[in-house]
PDB file of N, CA and C in Angstrom:
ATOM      1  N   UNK A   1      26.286  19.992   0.798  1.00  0.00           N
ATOM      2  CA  UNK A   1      25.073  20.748   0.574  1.00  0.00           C
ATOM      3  C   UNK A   1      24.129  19.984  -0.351  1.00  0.00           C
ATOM      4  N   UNK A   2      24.664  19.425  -1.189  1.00  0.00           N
ATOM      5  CA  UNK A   2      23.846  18.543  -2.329  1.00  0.00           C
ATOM      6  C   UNK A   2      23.630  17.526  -1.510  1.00  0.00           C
ATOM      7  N   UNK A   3      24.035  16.429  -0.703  1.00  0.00           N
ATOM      8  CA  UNK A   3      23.233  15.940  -0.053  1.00  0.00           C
ATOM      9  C   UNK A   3      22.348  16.175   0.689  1.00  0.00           C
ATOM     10  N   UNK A   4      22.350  17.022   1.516  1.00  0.00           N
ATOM     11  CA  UNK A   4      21.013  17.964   2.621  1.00  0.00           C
ATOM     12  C   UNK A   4      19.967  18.311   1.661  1.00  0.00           C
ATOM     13  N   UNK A   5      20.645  18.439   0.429  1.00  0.00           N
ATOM     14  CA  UNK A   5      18.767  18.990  -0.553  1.00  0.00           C
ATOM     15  C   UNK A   5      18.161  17.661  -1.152  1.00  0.00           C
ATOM     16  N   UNK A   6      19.261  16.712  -1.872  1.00  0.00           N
ATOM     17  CA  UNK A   6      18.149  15.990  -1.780  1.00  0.00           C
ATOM     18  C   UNK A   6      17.578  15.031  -0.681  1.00  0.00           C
ATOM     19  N   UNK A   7      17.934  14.802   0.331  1.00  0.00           N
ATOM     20  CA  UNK A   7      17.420  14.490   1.680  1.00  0.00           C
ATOM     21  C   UNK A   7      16.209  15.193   1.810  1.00  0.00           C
ATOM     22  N   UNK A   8      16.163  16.309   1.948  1.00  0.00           N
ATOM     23  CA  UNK A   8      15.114  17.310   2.099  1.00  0.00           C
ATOM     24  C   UNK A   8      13.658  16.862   0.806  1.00  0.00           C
ATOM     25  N   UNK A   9      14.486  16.602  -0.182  1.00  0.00           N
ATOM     26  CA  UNK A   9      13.335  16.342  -1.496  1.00  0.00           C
ATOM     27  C   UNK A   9      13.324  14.993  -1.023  1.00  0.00           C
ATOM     28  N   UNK A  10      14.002  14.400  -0.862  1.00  0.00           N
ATOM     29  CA  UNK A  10      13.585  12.539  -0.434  1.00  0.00           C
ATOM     30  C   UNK A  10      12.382  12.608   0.461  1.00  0.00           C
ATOM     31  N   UNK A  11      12.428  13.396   1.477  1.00  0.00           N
ATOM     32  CA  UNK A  11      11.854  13.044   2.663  1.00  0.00           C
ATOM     33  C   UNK A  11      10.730  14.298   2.769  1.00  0.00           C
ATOM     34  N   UNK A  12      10.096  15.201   1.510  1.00  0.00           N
ATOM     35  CA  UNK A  12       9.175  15.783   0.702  1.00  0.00           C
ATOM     36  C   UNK A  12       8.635  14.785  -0.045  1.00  0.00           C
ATOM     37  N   UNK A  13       8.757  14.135  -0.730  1.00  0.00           N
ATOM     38  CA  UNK A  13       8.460  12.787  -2.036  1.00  0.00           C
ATOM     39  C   UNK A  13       8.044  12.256  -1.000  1.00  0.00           C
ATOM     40  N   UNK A  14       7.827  12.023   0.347  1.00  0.00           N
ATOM     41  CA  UNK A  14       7.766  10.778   1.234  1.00  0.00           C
ATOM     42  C   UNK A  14       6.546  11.226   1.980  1.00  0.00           C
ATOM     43  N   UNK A  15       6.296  12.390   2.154  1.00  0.00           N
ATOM     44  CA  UNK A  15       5.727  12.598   2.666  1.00  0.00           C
ATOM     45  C   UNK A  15       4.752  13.497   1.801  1.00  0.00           C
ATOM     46  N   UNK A  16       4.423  14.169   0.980  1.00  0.00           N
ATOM     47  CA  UNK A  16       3.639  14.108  -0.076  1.00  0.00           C
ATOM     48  C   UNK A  16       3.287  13.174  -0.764  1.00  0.00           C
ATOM     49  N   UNK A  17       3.980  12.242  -1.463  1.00  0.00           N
ATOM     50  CA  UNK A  17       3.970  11.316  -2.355  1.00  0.00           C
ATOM     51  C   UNK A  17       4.153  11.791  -3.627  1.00  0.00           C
ATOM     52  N   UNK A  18       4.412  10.952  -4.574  1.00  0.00           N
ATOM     53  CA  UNK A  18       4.946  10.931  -6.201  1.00  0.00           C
ATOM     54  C   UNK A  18       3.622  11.048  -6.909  1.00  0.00           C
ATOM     55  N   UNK A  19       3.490  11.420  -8.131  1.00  0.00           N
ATOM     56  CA  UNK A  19       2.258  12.131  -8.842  1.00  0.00           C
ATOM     57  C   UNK A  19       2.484  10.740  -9.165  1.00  0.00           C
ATOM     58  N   UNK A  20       1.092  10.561  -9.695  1.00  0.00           N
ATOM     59  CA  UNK A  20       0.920   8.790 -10.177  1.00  0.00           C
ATOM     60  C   UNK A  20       1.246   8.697 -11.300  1.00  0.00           C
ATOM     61  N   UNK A  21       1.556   9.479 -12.535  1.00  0.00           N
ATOM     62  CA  UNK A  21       2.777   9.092 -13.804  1.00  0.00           C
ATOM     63  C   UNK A  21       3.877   9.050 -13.656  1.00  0.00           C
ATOM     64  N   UNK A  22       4.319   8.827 -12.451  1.00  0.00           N
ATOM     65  CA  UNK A  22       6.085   9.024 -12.396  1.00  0.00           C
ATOM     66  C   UNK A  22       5.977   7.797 -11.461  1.00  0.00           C
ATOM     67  N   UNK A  23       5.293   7.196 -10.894  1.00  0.00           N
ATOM     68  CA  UNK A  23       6.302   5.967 -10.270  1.00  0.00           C
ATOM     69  C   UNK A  23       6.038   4.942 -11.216  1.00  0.00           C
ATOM     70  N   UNK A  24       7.576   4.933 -11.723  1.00  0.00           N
ATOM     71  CA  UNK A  24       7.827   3.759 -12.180  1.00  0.00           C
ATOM     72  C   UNK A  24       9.020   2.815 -11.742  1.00  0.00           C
ATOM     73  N   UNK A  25       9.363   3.137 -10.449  1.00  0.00           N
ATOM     74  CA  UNK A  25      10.418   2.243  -9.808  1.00  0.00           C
ATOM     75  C   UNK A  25       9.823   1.092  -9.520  1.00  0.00           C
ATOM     76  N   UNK A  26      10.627  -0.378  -9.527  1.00  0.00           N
ATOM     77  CA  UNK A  26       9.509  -1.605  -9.375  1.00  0.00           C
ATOM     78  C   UNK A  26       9.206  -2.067  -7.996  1.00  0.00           C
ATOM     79  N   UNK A  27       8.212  -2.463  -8.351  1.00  0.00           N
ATOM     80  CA  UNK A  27       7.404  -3.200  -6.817  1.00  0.00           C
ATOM     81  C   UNK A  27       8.753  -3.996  -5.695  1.00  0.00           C
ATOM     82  N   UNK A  28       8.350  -3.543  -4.920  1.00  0.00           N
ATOM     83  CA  UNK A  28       9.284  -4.032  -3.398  1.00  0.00           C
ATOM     84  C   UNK A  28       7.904  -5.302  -2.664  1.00  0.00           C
ATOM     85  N   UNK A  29       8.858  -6.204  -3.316  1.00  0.00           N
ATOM     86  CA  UNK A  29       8.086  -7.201  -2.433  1.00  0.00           C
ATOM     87  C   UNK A  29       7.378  -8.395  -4.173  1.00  0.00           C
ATOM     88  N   UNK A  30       6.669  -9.034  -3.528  1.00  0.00           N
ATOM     89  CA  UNK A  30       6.032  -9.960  -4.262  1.00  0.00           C
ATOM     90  C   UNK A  30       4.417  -9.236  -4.948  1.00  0.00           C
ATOM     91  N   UNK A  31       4.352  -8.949  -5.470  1.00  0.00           N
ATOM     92  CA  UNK A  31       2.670  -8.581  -6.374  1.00  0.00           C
ATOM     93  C   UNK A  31       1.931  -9.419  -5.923  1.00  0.00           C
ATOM     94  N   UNK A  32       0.649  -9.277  -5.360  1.00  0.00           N
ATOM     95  CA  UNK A  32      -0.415 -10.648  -5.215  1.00  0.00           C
ATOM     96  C   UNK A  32      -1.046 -10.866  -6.486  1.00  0.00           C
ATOM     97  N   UNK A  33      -1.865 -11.733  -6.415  1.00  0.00           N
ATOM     98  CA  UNK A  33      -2.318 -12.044  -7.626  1.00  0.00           C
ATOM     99  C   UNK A  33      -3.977 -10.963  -7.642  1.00  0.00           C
ATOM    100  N   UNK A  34      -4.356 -10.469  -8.962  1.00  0.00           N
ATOM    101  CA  UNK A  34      -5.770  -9.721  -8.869  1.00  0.00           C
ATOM    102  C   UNK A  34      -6.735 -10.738  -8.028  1.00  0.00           C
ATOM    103  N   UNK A  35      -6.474 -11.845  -7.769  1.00  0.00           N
ATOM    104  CA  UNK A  35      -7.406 -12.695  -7.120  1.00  0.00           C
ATOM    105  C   UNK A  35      -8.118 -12.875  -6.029  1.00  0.00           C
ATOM    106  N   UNK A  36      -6.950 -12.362  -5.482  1.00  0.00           N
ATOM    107  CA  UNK A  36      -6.771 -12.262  -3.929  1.00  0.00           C
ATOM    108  C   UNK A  36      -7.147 -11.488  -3.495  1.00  0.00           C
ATOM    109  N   UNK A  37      -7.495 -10.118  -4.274  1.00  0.00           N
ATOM    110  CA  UNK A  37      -7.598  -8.662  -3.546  1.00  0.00           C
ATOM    111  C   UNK A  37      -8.593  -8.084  -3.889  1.00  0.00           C
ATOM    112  N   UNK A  38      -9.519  -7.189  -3.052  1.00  0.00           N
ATOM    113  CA  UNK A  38     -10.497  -6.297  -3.250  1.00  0.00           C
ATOM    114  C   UNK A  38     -10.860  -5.189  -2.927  1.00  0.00           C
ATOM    115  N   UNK A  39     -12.086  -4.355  -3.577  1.00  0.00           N
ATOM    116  CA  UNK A  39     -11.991  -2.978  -2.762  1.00  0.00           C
ATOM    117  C   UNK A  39     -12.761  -3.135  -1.821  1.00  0.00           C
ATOM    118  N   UNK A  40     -12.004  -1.926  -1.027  1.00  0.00           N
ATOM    119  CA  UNK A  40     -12.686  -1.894   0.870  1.00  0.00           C
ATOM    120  C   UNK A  40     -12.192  -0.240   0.870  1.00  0.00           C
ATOM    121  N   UNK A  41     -13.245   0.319   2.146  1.00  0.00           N
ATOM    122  CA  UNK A  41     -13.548   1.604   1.964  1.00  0.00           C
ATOM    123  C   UNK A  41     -12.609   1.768   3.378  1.00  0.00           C
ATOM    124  N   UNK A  42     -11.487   2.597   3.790  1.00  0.00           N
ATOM    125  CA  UNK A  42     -11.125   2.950   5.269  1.00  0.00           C
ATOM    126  C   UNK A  42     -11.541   4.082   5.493  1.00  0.00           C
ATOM    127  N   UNK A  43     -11.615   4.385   6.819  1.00  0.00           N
ATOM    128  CA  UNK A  43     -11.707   6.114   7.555  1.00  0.00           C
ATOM    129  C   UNK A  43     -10.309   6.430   7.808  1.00  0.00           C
ATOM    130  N   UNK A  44      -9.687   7.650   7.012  1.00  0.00           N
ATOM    131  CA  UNK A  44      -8.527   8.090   7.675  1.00  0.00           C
ATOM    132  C   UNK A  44      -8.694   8.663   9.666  1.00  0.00           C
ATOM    133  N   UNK A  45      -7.347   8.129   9.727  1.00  0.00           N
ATOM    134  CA  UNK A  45      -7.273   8.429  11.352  1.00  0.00           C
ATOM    135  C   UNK A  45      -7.063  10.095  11.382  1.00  0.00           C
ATOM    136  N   UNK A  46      -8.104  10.061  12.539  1.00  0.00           N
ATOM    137  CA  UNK A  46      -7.635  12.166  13.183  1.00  0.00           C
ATOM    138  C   UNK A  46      -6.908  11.731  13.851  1.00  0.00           C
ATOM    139  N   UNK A  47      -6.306  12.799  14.221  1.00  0.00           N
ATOM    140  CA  UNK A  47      -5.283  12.778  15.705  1.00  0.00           C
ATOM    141  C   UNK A  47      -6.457  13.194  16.332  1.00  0.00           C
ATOM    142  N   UNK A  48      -5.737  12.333  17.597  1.00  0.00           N
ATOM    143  CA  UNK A  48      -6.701  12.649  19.095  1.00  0.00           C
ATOM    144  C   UNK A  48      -6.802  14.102  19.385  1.00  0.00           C
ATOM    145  N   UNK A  49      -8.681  14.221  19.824  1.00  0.00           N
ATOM    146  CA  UNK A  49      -8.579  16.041  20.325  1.00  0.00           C
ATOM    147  C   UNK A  49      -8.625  16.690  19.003  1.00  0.00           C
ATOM    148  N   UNK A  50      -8.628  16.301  17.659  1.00  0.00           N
ATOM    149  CA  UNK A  50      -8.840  17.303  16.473  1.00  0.00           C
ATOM    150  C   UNK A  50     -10.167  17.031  15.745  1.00  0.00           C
ATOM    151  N   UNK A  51     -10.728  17.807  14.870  1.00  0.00           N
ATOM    152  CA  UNK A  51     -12.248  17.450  14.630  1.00  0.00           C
ATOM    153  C   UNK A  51     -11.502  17.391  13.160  1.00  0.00           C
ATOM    154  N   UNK A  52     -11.754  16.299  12.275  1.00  0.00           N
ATOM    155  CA  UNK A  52     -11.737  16.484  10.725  1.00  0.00           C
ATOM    156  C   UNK A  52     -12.726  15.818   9.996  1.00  0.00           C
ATOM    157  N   UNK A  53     -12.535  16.161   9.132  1.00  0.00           N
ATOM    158  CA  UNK A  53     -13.680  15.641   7.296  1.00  0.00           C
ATOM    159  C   UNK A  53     -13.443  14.156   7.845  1.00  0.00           C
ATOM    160  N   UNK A  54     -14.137  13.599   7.790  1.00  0.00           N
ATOM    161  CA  UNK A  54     -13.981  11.926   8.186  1.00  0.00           C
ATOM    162  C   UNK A  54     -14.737  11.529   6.563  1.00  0.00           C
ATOM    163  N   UNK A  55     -14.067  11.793   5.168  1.00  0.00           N
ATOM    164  CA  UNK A  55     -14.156  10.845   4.426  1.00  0.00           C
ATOM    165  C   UNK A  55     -14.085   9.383   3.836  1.00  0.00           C
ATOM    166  N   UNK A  56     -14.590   8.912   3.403  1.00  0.00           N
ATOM    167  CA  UNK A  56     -13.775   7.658   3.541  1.00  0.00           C
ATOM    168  C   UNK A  56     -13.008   7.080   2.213  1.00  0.00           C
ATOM    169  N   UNK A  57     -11.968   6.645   2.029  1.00  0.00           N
ATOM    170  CA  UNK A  57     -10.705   6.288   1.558  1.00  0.00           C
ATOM    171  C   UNK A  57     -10.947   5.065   0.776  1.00  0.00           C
ATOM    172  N   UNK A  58     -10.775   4.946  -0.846  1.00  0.00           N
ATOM    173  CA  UNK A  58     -11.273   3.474  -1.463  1.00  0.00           C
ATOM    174  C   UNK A  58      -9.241   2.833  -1.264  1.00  0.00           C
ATOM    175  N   UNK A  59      -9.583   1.901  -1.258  1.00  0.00           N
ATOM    176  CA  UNK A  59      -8.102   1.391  -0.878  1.00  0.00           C
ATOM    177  C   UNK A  59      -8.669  -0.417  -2.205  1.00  0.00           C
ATOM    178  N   UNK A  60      -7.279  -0.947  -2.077  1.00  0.00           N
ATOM    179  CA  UNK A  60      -7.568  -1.987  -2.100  1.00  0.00           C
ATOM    180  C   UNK A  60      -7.067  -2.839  -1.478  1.00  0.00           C
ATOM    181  N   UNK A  61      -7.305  -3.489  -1.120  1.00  0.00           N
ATOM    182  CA  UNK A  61      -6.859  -5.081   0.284  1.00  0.00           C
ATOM    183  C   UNK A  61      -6.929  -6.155  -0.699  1.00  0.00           C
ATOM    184  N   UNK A  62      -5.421  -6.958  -0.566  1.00  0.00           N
ATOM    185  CA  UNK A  62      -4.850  -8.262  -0.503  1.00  0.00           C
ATOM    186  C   UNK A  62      -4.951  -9.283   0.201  1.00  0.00           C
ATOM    187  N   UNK A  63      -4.827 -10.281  -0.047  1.00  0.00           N
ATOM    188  CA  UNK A  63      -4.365 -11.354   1.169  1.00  0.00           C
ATOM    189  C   UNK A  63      -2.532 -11.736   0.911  1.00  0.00           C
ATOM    190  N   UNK A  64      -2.291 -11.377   2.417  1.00  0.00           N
ATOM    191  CA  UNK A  64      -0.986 -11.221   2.451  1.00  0.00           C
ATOM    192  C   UNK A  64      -0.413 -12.288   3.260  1.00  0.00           C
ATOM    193  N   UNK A  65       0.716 -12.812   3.422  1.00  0.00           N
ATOM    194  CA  UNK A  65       0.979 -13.644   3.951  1.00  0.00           C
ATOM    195  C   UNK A  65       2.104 -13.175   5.171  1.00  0.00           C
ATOM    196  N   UNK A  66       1.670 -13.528   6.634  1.00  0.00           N
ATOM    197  CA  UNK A  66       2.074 -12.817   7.589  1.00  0.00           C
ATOM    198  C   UNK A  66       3.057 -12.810   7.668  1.00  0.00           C
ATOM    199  N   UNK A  67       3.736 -11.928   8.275  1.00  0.00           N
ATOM    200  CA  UNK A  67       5.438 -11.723   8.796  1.00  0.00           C
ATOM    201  C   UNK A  67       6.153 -11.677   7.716  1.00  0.00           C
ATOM    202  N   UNK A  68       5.382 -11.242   6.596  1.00  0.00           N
ATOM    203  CA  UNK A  68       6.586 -10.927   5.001  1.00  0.00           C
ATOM    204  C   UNK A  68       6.013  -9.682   5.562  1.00  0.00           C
ATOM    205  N   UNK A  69       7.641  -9.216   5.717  1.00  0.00           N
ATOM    206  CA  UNK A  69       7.267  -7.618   5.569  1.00  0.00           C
ATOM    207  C   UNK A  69       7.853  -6.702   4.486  1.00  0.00           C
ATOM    208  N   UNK A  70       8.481  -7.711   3.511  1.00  0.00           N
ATOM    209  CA  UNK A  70       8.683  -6.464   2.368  1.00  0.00           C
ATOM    210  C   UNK A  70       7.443  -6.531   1.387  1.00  0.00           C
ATOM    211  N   UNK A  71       6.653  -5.440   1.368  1.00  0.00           N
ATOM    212  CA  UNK A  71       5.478  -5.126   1.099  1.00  0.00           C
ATOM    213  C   UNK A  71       5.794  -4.535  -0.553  1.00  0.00           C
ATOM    214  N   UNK A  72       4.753  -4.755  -1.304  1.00  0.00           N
ATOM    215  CA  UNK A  72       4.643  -3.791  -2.544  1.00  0.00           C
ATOM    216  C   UNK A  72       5.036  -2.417  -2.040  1.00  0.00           C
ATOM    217  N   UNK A  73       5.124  -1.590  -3.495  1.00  0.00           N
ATOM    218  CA  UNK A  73       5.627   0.116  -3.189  1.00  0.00           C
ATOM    219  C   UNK A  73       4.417   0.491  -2.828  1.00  0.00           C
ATOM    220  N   UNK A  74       4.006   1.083  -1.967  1.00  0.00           N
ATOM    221  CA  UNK A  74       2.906   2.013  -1.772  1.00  0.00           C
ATOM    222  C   UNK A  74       1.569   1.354  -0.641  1.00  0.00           C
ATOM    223  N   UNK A  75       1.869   0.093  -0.728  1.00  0.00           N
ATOM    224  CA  UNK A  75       1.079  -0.550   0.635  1.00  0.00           C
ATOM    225  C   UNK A  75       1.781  -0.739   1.511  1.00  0.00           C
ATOM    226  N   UNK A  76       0.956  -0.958   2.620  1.00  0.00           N
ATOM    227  CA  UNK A  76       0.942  -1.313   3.991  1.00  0.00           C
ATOM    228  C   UNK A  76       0.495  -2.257   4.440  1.00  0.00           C
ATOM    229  N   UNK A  77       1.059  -3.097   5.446  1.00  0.00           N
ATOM    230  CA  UNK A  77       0.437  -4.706   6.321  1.00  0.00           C
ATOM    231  C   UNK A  77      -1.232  -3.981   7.295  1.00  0.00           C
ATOM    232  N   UNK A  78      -1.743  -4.726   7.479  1.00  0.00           N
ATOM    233  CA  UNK A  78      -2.881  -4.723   8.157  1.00  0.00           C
ATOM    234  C   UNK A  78      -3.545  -6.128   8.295  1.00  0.00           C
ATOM    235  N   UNK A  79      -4.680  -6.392   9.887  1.00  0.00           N
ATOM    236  CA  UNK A  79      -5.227  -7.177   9.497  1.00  0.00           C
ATOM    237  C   UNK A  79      -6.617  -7.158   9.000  1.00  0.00           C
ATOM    238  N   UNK A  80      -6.958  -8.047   8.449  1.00  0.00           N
ATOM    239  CA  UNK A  80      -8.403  -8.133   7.616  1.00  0.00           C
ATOM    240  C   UNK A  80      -9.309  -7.060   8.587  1.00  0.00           C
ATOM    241  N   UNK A  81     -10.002  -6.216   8.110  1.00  0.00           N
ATOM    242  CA  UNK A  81     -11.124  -5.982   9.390  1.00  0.00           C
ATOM    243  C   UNK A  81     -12.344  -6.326   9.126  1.00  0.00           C
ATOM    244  N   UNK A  82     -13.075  -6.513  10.494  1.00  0.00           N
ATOM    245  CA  UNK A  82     -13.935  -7.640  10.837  1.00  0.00           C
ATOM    246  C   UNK A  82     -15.124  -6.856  11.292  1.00  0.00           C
ATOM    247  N   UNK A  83     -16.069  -6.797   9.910  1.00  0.00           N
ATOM    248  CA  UNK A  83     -17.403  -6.592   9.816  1.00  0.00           C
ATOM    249  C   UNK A  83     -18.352  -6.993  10.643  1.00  0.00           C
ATOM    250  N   UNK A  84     -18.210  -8.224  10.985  1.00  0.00           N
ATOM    251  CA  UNK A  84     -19.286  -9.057  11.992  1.00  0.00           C
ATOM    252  C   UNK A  84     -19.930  -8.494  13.195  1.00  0.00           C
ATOM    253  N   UNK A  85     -20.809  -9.143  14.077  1.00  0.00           N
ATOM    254  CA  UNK A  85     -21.283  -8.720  14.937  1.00  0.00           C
ATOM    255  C   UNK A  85     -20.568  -9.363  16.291  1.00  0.00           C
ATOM    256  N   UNK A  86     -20.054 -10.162  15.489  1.00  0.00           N
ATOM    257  CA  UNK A  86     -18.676 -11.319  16.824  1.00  0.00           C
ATOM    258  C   UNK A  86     -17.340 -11.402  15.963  1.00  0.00           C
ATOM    259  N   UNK A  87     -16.389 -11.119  16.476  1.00  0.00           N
ATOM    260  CA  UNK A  87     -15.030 -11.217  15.981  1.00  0.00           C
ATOM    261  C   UNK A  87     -14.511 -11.994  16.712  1.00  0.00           C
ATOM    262  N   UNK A  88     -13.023 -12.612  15.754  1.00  0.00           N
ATOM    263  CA  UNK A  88     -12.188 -13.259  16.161  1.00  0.00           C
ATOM    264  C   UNK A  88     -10.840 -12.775  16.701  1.00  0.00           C
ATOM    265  N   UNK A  89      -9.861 -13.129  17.607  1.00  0.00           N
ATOM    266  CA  UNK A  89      -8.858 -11.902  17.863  1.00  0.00           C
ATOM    267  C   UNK A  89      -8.003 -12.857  16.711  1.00  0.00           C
ATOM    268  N   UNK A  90      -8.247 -13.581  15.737  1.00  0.00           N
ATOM    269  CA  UNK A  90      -6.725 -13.915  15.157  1.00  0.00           C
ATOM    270  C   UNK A  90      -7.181 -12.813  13.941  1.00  0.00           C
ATOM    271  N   UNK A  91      -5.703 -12.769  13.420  1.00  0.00           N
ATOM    272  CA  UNK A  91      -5.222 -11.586  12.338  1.00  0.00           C
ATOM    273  C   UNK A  91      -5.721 -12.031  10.853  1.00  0.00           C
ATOM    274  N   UNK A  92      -6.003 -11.956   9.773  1.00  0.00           N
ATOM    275  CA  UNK A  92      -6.100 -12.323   9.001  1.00  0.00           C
ATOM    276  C   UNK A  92      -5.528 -11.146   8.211  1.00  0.00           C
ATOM    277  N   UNK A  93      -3.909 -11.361   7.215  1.00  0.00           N
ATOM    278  CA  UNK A  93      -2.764 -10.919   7.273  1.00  0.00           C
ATOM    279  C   UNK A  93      -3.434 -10.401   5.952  1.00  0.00           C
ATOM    280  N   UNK A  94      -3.421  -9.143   5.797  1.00  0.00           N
ATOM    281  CA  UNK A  94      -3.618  -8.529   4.206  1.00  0.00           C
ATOM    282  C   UNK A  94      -2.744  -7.250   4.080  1.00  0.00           C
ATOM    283  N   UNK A  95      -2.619  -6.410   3.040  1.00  0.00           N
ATOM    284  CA  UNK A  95      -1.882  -5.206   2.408  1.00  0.00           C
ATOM    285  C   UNK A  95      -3.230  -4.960   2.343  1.00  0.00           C
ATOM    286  N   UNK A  96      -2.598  -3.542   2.111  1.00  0.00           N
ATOM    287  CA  UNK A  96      -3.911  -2.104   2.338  1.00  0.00           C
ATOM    288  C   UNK A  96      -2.760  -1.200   1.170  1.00  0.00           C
ATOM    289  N   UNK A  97      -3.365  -1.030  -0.348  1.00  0.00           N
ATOM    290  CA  UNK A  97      -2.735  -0.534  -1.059  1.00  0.00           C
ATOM    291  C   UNK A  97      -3.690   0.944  -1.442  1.00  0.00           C
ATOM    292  N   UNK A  98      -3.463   1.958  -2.246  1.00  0.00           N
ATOM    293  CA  UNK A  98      -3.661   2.751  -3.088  1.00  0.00           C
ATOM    294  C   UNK A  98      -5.066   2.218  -3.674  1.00  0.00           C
ATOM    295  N   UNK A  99      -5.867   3.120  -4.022  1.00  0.00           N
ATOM    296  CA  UNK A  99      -7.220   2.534  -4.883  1.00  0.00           C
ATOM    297  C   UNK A  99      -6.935   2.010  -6.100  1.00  0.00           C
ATOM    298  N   UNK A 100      -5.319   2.018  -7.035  1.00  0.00           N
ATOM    299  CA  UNK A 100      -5.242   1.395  -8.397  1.00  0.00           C
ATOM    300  C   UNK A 100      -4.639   0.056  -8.167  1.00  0.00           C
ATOM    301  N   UNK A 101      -4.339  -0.215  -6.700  1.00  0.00           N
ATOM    302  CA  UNK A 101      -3.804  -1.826  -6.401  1.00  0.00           C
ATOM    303  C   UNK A 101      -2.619  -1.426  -6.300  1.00  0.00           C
ATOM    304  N   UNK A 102      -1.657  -2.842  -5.846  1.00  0.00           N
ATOM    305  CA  UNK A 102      -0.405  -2.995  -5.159  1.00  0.00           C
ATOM    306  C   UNK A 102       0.760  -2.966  -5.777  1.00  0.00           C
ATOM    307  N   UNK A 103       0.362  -3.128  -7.605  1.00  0.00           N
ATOM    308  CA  UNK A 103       1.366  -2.824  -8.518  1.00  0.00           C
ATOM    309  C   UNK A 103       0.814  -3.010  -9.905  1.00  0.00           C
ATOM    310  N   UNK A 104       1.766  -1.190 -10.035  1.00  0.00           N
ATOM    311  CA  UNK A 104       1.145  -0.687 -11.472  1.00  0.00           C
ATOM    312  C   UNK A 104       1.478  -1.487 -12.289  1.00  0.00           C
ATOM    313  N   UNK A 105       1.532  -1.055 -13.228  1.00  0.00           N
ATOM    314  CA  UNK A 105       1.709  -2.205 -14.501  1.00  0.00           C
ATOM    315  C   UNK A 105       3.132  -1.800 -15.266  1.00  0.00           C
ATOM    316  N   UNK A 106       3.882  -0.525 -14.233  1.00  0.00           N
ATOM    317  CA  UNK A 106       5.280  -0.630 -14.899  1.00  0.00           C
ATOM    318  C   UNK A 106       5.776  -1.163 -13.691  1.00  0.00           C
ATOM    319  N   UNK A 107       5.429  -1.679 -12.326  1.00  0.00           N
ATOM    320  CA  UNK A 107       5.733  -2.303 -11.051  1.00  0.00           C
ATOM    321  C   UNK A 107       6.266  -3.917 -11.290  1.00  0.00           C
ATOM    322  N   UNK A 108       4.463  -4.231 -11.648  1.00  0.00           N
ATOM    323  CA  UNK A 108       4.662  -5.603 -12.379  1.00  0.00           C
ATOM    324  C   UNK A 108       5.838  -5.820 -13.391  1.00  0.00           C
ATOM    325  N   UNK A 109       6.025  -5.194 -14.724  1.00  0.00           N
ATOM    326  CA  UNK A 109       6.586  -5.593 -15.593  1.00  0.00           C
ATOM    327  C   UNK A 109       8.301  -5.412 -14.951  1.00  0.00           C
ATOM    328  N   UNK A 110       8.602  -4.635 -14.192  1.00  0.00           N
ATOM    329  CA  UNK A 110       9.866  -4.632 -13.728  1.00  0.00           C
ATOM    330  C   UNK A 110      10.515  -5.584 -12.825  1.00  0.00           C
ATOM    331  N   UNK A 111       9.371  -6.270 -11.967  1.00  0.00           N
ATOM    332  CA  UNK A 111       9.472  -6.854 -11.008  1.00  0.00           C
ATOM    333  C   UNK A 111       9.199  -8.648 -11.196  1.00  0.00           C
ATOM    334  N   UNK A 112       8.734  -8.542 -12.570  1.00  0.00           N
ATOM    335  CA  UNK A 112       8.404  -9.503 -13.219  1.00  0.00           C
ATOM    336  C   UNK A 112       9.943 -10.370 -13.640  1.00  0.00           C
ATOM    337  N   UNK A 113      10.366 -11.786 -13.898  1.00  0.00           N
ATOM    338  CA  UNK A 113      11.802 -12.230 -14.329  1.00  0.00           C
ATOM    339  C   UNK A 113      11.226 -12.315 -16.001  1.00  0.00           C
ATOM    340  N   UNK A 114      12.239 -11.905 -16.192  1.00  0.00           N
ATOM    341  CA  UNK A 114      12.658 -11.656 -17.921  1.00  0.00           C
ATOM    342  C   UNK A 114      12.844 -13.291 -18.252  1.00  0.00           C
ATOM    343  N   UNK A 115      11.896 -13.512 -19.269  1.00  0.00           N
ATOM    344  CA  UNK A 115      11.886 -15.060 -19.809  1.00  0.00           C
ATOM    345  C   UNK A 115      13.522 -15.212 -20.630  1.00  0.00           C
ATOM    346  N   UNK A 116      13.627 -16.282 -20.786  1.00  0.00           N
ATOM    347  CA  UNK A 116      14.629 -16.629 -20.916  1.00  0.00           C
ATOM    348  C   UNK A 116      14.122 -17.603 -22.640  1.00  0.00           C
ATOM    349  N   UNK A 117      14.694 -17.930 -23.265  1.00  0.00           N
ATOM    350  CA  UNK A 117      14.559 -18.872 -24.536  1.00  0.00           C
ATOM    351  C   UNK A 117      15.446 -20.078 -24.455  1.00  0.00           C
TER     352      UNK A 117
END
C-alpha cells in the first residue's frame, strides 16, 4: 500500500511539478554555461479541436549538444527555432528550460565536483 501512494505522489509531483523552493535535487546532465543560453518566448501547444488562452511562455534556450540526452532537471531537447523568412531543415540542438534557466544554484552547486586540496 505504501508503495501505490507514493507512486501516486511521484507521478502527482510529475505532473504538477515541485514548488520552486523545494527542488533541490542536483542537475541530471551537464549545466551549460550562462553563455550559451537565452530568453525566447514559446506558445504552449492546444490539443487538436480545443480553443485555449494561447499565452506565451518565457523559457530559456541553450545550446545543446545533439544526441546527449541526459538533459538538466526540468528541460527539454528541442531544435533552435527558425525566425527567418527561409529555413534550413538541419537541427540546431538546444534545451528549452524553465524561465530561471537549466540549473538552480543548489543544481549547480551539487552537480558541481568538490575541489580537492
Amino acid at each position: 500500500m505504501f508503495r501505490f501512494l507514493v507512486l501516486i505522489a511521484t507521478a502527482a509531483m510529475a505532473v504538477l511539478g515541485a514548488p520552486q523552493s523545494r527542488i533541490t535535487r542536483p542537475a541530471v546532465g551537464k549545466c551549460p554555461s550562462p553563455a550559451d543560453c537565452y530568453q525566447d518566448f514559446v506558445m504552449p501547444k492546444c490539443p487538436e479541436g480545443e480553443l485555449c488562452a494561447q499565452v506565451m511562455k518565457e523559457v530559456v534556450a541553450c545550446k545543446w549538444q545533439c544526441g546527449d540526452t541526459i538533459v538538466p532537471y526540468g528541460c527539454k531537447q528541442r531544435c533552435k527555432p527558425c525566425h527567418a523568412q527561409v529555413c534550413t531543415d538541419i537541427c540546431e540542438c538546444e534545451i528549452e528550460c524553465s524561465a530561471d534557466g537549466p540549473c538552480t544554484a543548489a543544481q549547480t552547486a551539487a552537480s558541481s565536483p568538490t575541489p580537492t586540496n
